[in-house]
PDB file of N, CA and C in Angstrom:
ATOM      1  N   UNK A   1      -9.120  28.889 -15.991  1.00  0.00           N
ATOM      2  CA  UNK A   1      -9.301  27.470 -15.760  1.00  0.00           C
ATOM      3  C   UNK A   1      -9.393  26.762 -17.113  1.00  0.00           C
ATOM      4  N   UNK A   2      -8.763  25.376 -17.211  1.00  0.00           N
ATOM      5  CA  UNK A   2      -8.557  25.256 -18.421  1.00  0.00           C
ATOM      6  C   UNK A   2     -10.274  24.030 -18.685  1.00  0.00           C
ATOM      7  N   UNK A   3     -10.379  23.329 -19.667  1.00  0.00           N
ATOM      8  CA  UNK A   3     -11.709  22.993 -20.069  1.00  0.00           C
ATOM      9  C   UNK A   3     -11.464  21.574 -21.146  1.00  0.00           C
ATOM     10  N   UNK A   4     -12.287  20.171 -19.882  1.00  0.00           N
ATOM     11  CA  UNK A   4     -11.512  18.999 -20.685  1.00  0.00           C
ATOM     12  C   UNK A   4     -12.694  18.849 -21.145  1.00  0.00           C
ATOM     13  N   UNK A   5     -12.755  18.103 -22.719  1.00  0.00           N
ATOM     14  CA  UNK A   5     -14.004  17.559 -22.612  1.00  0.00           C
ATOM     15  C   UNK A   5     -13.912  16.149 -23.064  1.00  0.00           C
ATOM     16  N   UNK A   6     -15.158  15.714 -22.109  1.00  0.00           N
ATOM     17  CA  UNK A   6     -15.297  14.538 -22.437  1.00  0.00           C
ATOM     18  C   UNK A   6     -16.033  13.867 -22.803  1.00  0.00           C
ATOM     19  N   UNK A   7     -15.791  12.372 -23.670  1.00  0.00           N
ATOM     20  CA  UNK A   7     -17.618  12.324 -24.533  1.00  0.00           C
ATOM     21  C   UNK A   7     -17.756  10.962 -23.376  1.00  0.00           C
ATOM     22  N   UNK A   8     -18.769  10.746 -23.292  1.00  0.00           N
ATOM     23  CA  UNK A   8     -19.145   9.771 -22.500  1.00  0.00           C
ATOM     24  C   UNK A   8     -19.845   8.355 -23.110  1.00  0.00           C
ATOM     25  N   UNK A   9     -19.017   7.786 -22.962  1.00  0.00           N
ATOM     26  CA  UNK A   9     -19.288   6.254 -23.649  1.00  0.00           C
ATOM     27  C   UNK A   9     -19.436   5.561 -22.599  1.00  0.00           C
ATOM     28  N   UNK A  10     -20.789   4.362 -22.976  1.00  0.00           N
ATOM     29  CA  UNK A  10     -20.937   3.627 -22.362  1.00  0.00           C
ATOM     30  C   UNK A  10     -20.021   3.200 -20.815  1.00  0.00           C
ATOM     31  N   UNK A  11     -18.775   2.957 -21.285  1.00  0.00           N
ATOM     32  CA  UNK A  11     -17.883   2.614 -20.041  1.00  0.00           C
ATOM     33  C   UNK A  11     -17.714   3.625 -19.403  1.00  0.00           C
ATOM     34  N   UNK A  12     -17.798   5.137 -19.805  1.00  0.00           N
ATOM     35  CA  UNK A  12     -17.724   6.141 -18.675  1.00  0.00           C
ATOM     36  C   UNK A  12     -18.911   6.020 -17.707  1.00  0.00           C
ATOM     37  N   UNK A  13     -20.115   5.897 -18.757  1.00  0.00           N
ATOM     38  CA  UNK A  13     -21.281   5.979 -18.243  1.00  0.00           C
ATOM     39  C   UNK A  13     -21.375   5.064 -17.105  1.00  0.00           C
ATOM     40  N   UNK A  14     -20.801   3.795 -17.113  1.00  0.00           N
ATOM     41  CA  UNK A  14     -20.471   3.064 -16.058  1.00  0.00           C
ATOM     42  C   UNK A  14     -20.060   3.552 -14.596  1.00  0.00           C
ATOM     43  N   UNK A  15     -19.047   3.893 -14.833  1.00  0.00           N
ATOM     44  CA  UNK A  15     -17.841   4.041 -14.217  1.00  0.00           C
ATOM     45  C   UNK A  15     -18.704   5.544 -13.565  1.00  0.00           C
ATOM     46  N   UNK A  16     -19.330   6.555 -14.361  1.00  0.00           N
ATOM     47  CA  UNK A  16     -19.653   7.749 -13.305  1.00  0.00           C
ATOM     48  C   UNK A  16     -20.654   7.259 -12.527  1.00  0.00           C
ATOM     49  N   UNK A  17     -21.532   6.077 -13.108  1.00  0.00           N
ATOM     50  CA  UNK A  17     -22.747   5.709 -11.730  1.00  0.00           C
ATOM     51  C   UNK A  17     -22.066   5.304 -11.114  1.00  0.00           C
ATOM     52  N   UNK A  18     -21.071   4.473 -10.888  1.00  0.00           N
ATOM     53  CA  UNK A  18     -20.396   3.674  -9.549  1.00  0.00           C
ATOM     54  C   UNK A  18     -20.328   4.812  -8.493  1.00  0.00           C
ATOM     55  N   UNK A  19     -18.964   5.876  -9.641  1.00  0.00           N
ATOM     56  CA  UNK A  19     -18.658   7.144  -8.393  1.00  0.00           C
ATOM     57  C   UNK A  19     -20.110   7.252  -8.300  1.00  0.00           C
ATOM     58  N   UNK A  20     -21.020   7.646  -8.660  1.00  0.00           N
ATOM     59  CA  UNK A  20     -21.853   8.941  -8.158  1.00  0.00           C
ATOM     60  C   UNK A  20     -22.872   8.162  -7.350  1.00  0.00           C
ATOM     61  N   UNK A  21     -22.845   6.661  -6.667  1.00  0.00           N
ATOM     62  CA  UNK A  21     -22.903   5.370  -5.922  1.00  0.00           C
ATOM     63  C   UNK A  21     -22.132   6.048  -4.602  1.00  0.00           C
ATOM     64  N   UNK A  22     -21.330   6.065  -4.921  1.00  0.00           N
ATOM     65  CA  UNK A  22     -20.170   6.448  -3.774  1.00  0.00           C
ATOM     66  C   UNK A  22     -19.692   8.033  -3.269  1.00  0.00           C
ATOM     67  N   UNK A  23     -19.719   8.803  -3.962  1.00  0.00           N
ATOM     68  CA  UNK A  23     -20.649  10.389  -4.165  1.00  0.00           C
ATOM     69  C   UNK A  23     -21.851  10.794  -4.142  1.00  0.00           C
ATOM     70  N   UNK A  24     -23.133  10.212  -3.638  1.00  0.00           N
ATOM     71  CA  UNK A  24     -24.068  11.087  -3.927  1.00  0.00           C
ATOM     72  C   UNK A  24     -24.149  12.433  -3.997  1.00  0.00           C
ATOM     73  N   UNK A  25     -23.969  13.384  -3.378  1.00  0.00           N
ATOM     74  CA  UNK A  25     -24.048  14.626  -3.350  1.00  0.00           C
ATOM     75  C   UNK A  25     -23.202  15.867  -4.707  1.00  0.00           C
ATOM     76  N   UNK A  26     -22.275  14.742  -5.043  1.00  0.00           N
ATOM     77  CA  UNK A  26     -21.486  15.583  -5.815  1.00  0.00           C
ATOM     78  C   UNK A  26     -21.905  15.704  -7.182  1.00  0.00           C
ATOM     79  N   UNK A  27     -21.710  16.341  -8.051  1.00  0.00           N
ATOM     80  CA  UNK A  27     -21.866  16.523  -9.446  1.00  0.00           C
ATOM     81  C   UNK A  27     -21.025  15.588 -10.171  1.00  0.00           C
ATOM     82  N   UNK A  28     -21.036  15.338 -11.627  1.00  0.00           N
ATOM     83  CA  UNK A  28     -20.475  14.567 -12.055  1.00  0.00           C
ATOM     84  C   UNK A  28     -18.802  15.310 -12.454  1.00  0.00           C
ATOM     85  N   UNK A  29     -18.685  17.054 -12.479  1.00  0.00           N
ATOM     86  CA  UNK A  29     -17.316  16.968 -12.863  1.00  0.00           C
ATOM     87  C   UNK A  29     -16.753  17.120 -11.533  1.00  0.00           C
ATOM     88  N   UNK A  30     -17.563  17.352 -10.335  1.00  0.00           N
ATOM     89  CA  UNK A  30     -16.550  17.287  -9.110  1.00  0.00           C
ATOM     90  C   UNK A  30     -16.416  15.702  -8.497  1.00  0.00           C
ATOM     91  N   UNK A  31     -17.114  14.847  -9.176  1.00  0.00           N
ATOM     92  CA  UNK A  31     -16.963  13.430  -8.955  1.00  0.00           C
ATOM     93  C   UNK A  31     -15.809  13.016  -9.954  1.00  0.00           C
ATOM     94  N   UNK A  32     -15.336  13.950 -10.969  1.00  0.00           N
ATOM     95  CA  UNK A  32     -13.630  13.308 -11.742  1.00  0.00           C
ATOM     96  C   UNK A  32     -13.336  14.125 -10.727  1.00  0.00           C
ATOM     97  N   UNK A  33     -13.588  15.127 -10.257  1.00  0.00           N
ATOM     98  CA  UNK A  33     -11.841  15.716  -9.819  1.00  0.00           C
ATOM     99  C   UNK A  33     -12.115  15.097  -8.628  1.00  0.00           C
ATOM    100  N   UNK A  34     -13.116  14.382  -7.767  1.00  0.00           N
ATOM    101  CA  UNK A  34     -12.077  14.023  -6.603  1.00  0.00           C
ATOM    102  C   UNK A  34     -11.524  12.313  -7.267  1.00  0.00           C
ATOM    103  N   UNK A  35     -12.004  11.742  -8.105  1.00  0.00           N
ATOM    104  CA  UNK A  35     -11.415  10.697  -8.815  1.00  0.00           C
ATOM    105  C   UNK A  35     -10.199  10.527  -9.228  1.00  0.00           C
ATOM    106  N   UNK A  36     -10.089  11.845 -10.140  1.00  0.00           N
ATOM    107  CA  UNK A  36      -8.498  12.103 -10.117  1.00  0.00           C
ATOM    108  C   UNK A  36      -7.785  12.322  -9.388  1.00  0.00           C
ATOM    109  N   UNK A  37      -8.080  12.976  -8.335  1.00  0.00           N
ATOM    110  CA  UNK A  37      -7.165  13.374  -6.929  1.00  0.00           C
ATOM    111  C   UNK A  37      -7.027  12.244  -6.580  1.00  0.00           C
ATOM    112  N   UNK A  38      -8.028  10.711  -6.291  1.00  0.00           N
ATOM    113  CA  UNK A  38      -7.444  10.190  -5.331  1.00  0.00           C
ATOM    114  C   UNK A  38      -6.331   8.767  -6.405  1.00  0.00           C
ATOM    115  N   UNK A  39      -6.929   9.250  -7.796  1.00  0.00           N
ATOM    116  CA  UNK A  39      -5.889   8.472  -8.358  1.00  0.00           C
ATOM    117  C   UNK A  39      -4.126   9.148  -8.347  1.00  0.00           C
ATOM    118  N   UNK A  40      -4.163   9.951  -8.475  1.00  0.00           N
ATOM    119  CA  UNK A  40      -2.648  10.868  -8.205  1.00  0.00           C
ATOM    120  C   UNK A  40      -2.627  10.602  -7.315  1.00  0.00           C
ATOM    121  N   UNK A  41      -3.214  10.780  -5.804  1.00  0.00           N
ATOM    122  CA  UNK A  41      -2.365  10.058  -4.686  1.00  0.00           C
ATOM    123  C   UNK A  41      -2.067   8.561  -4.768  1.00  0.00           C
ATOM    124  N   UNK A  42      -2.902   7.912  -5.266  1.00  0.00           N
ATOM    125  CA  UNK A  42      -1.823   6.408  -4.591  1.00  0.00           C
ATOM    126  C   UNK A  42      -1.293   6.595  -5.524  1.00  0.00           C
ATOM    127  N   UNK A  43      -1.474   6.990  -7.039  1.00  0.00           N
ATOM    128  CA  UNK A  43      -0.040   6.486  -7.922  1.00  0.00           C
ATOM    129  C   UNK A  43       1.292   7.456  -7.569  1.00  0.00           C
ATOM    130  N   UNK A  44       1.208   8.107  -6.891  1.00  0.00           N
ATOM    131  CA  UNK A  44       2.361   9.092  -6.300  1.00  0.00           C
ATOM    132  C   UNK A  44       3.189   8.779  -4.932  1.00  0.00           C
ATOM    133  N   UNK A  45       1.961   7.952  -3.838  1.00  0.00           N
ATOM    134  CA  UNK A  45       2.507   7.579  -2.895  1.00  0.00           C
ATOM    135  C   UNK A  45       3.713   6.329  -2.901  1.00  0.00           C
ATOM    136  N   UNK A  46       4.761   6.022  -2.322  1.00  0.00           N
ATOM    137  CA  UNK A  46       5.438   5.422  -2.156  1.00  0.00           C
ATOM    138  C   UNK A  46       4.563   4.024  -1.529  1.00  0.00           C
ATOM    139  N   UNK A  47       4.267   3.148  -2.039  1.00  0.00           N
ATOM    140  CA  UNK A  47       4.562   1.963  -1.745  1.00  0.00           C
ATOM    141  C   UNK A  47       5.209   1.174  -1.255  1.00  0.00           C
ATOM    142  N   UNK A  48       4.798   0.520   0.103  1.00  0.00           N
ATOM    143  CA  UNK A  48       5.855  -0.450   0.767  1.00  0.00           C
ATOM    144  C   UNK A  48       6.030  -1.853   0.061  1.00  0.00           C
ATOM    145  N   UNK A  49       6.808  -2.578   0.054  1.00  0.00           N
ATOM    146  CA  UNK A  49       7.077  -3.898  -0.580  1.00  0.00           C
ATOM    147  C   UNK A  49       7.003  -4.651   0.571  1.00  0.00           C
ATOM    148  N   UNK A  50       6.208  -5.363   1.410  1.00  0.00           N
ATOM    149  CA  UNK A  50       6.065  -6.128   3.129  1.00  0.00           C
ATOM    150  C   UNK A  50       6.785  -7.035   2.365  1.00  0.00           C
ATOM    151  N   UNK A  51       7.102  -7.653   1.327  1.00  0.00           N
ATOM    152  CA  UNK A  51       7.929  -8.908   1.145  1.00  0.00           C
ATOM    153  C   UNK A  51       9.280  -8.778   0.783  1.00  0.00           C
ATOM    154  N   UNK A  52       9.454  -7.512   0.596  1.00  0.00           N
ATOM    155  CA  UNK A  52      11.183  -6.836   0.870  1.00  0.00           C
ATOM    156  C   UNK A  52      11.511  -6.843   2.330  1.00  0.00           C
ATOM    157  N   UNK A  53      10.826  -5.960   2.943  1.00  0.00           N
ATOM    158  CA  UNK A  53      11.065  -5.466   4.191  1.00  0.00           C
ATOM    159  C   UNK A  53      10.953  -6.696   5.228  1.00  0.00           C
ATOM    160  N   UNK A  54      10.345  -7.927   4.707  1.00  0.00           N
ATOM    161  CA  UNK A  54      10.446  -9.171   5.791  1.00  0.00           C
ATOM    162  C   UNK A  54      11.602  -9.663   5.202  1.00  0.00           C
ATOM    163  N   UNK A  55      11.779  -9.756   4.228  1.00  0.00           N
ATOM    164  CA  UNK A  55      13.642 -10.853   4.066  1.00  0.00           C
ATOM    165  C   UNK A  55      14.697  -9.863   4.127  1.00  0.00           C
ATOM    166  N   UNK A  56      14.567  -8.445   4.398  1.00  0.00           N
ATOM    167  CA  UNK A  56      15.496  -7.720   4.560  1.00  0.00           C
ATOM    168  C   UNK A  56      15.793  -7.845   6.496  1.00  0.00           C
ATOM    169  N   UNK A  57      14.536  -7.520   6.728  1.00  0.00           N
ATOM    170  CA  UNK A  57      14.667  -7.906   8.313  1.00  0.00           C
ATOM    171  C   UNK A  57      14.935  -9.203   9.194  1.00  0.00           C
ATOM    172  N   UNK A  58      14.769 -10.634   8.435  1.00  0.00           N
ATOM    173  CA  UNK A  58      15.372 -11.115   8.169  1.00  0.00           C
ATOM    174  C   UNK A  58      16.642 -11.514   8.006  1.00  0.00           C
ATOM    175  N   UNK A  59      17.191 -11.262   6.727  1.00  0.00           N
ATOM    176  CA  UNK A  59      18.590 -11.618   6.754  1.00  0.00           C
ATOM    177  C   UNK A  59      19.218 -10.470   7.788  1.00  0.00           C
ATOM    178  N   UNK A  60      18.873  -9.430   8.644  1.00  0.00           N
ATOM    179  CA  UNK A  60      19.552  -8.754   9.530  1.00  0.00           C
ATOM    180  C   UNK A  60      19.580  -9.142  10.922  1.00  0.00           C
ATOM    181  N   UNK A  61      18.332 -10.048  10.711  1.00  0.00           N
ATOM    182  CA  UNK A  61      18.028 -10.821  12.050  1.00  0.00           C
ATOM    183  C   UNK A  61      19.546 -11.977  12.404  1.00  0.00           C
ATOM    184  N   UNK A  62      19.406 -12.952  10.843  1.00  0.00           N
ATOM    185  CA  UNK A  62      19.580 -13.865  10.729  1.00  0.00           C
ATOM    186  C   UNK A  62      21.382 -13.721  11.027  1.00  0.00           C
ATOM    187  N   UNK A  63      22.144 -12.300  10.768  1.00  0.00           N
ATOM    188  CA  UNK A  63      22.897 -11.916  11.073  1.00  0.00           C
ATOM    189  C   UNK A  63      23.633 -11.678  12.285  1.00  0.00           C
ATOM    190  N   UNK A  64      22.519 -11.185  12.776  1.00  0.00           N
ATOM    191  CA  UNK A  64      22.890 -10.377  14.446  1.00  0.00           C
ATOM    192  C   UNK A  64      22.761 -11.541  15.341  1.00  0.00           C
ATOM    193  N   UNK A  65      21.522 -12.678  14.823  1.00  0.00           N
ATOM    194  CA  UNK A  65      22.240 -14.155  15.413  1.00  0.00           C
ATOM    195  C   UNK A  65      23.328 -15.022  15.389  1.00  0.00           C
ATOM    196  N   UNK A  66      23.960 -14.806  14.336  1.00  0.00           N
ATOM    197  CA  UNK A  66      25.168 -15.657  14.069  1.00  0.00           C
ATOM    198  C   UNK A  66      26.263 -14.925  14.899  1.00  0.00           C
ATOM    199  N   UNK A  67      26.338 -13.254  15.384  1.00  0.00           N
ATOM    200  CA  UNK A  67      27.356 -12.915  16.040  1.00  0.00           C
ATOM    201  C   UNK A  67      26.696 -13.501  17.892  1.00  0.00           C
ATOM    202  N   UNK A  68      25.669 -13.794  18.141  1.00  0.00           N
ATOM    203  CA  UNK A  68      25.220 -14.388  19.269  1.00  0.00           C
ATOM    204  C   UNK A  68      25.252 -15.605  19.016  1.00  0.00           C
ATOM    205  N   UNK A  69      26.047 -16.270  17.894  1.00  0.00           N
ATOM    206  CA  UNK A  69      26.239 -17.927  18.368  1.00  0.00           C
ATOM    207  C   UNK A  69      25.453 -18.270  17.833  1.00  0.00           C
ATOM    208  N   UNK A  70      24.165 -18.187  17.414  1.00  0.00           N
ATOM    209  CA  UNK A  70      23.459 -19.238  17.115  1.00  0.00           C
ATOM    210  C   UNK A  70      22.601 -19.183  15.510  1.00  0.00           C
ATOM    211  N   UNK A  71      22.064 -19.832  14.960  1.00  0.00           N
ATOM    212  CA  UNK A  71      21.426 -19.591  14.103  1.00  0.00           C
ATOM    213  C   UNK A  71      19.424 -20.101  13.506  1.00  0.00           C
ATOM    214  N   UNK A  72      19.403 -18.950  12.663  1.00  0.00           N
ATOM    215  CA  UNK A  72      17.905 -18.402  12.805  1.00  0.00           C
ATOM    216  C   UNK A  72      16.993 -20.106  12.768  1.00  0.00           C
ATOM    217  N   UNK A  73      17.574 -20.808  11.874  1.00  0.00           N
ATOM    218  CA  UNK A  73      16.580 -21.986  11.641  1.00  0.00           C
ATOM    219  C   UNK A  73      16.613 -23.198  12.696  1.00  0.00           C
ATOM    220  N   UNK A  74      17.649 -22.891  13.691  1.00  0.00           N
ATOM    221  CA  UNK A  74      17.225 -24.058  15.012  1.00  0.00           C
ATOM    222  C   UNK A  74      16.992 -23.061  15.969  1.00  0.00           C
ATOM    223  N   UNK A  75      15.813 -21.814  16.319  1.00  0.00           N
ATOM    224  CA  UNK A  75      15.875 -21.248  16.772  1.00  0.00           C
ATOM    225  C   UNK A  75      13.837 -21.166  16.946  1.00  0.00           C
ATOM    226  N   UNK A  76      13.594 -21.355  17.940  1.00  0.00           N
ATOM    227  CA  UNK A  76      12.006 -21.177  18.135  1.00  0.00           C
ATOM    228  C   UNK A  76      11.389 -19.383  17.917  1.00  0.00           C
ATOM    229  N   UNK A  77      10.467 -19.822  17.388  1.00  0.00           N
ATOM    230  CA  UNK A  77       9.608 -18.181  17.743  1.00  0.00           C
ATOM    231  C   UNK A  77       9.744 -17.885  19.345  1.00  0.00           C
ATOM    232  N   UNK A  78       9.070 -18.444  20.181  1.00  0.00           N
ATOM    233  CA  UNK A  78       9.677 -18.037  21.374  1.00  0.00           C
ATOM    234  C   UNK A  78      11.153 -17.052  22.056  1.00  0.00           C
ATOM    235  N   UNK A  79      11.859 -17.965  21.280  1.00  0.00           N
ATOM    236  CA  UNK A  79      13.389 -18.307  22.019  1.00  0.00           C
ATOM    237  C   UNK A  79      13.812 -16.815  20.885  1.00  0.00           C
ATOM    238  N   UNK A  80      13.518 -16.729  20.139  1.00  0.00           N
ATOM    239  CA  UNK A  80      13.374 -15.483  19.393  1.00  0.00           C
ATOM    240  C   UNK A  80      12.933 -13.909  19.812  1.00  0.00           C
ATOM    241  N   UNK A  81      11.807 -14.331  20.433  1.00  0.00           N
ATOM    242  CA  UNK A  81      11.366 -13.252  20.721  1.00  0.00           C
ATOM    243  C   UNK A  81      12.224 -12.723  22.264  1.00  0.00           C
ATOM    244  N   UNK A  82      12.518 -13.845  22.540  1.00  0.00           N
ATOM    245  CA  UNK A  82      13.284 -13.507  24.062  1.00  0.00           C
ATOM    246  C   UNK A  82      14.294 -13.142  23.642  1.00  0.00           C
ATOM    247  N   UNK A  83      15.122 -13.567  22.701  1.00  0.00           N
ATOM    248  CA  UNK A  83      16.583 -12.821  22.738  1.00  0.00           C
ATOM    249  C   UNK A  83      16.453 -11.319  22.326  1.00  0.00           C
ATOM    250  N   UNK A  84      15.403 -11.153  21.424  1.00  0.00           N
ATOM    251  CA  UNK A  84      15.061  -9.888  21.196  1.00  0.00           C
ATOM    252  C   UNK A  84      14.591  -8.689  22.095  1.00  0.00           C
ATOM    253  N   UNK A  85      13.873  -9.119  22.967  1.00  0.00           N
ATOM    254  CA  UNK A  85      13.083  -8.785  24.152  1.00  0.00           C
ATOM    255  C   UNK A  85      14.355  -8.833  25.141  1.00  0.00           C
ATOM    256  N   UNK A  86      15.500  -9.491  25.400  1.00  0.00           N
ATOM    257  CA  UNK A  86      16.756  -9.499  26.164  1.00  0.00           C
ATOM    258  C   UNK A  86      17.912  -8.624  25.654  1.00  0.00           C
ATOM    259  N   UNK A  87      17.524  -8.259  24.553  1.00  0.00           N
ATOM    260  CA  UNK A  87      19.122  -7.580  23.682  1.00  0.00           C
ATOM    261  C   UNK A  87      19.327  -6.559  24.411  1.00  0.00           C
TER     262      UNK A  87
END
């Protein structure tokens, strides 16, 4: 097993009461490693963009209406959801 060391400055010192706030039970080097673990997961997980995926769905919407005649901006939420709910 390999062996980090670390000096602890003030801002660590911070930062390990928060975890060990939110850890009680754990020690302070199994309070980095689950710290680090859960920083490698989100910086590893894929991220959705909701403001891609709405103007992408969108302009596919806005598409599949124009081959039904009509288009997205004289078109109610309602009257929307029904053609959708009818397709």
């Amino acid at each position: 097993m390999n062996t980090i060391r670390l000096t602890v400055t003030p801002e660590i010192r911070d930062v390990l009461d928060v975890l060990k706030r939110k850890y009680p039970p754990l020690s302070e080097p199994e309070i980095l490693k689950v710290a680090l673990s859960e920083f490698y997961t989100k910086t590893t997980q894929h991220t959705i963009d909701i403001k891609n995926l709405t103007n992408q769905g969108r302009k596919y919407f806005s598409a599949w209406l124009k081959k039904q005649g009509k288009e997205i901006n004289t078109l109610s939420e309602e009257d929307a959801y029904d053609l959708i709910k009818n397709a």
